[in-house]
Protein backbone atom coordinates (compact mmCIF):
# COMPACT_ATOMS: atom_id res chain seq x y z
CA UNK A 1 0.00 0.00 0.00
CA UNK A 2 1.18 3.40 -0.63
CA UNK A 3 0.81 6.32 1.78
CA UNK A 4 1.07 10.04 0.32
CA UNK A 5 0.63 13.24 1.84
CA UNK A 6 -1.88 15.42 0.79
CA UNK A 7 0.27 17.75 -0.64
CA UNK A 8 1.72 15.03 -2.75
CA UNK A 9 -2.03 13.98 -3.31
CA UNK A 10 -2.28 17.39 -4.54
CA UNK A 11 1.14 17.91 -6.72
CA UNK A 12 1.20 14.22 -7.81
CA UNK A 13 -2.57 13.22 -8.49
CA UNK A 14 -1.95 11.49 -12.12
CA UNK A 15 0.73 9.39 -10.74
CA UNK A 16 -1.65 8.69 -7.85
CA UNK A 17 -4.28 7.86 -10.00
CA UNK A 18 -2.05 5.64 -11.81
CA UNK A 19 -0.94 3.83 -8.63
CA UNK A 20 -4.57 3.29 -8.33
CA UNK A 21 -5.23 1.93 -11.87
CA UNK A 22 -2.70 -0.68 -10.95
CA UNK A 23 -4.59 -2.05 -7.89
CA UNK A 24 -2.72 -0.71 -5.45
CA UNK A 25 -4.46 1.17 -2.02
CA UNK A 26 -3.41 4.81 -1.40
CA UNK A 27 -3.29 5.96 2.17
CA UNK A 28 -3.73 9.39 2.70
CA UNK A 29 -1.73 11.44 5.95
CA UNK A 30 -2.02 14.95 7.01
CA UNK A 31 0.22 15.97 9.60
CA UNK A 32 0.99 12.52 10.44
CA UNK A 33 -2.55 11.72 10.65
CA UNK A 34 -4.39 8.79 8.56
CA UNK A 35 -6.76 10.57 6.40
CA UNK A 36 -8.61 8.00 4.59
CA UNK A 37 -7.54 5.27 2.41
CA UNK A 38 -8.42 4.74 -1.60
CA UNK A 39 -8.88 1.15 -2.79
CA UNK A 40 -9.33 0.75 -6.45
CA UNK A 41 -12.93 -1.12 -7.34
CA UNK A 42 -13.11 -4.56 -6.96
CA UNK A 43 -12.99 -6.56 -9.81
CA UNK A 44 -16.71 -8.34 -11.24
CA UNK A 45 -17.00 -11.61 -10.64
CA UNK A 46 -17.41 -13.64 -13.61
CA UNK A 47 -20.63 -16.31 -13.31
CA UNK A 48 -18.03 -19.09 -13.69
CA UNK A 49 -15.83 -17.70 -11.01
CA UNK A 50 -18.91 -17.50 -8.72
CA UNK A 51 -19.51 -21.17 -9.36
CA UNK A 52 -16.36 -22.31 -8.50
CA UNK A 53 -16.42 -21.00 -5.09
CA UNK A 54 -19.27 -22.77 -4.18
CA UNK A 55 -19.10 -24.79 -1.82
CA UNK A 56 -19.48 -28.82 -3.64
CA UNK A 57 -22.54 -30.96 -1.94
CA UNK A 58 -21.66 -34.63 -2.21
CA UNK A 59 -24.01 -37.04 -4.63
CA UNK A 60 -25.83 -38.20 -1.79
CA UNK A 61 -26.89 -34.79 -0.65
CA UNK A 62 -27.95 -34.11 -4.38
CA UNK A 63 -30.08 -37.08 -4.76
CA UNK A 64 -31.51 -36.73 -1.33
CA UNK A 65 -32.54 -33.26 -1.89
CA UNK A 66 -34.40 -34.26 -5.85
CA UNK A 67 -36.20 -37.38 -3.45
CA UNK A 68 -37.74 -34.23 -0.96
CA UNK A 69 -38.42 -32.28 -3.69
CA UNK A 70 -40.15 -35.46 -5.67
CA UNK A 71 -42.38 -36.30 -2.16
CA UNK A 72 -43.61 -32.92 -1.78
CA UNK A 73 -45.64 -33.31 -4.50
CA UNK A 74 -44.59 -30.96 -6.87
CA UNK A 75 -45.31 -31.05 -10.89
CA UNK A 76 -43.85 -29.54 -14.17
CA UNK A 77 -47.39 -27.26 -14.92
CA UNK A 78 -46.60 -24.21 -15.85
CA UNK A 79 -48.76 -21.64 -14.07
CA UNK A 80 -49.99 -18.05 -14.30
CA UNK A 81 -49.69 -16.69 -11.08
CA UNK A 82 -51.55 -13.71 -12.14
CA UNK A 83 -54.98 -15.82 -13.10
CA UNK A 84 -57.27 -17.29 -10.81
């Protein structure tokens, strides 16, 4: 992490900036004080990514879970919600 005064916030803001557009945080200090930090965004999270930290269920889990499903009694009708 990098740590600037605010004058050098100030004088040096593209190379800041750029420090930033690396991924790098910026601390901030004013008279030896912590200001504030800048993080740059956090990156999106691709569906695929998501997946793969999901935590795995084993098969038996999986084909426990379809059997509940199955014995509450549900069907593959589709259904307006919206009519009566």
């Amino acid at each position: 992490m990098t740590v600037v005064t605010a004058t050098d916030l100030a004088r040096r803001t593209n190379q800041v900036l750029d420090t930033l557009a690396h991924g790098e945080s910026v601390t901030i200090k004013r008279n030896n004080t912590v200001l504030g930090t800048i993080t740059p965004p956090q990156r999106p999270v691709t569906v695929r990514e998501a997946l793969e930290r999901m935590q795995k269920i084993s098969r038996e889990v999986g084909e426990r879970f379809k059997a509940d499903v199955r014995d509450m009694g549900f069907d593959d009708e589709v259904r307006d919600p919206w009519q009566q």
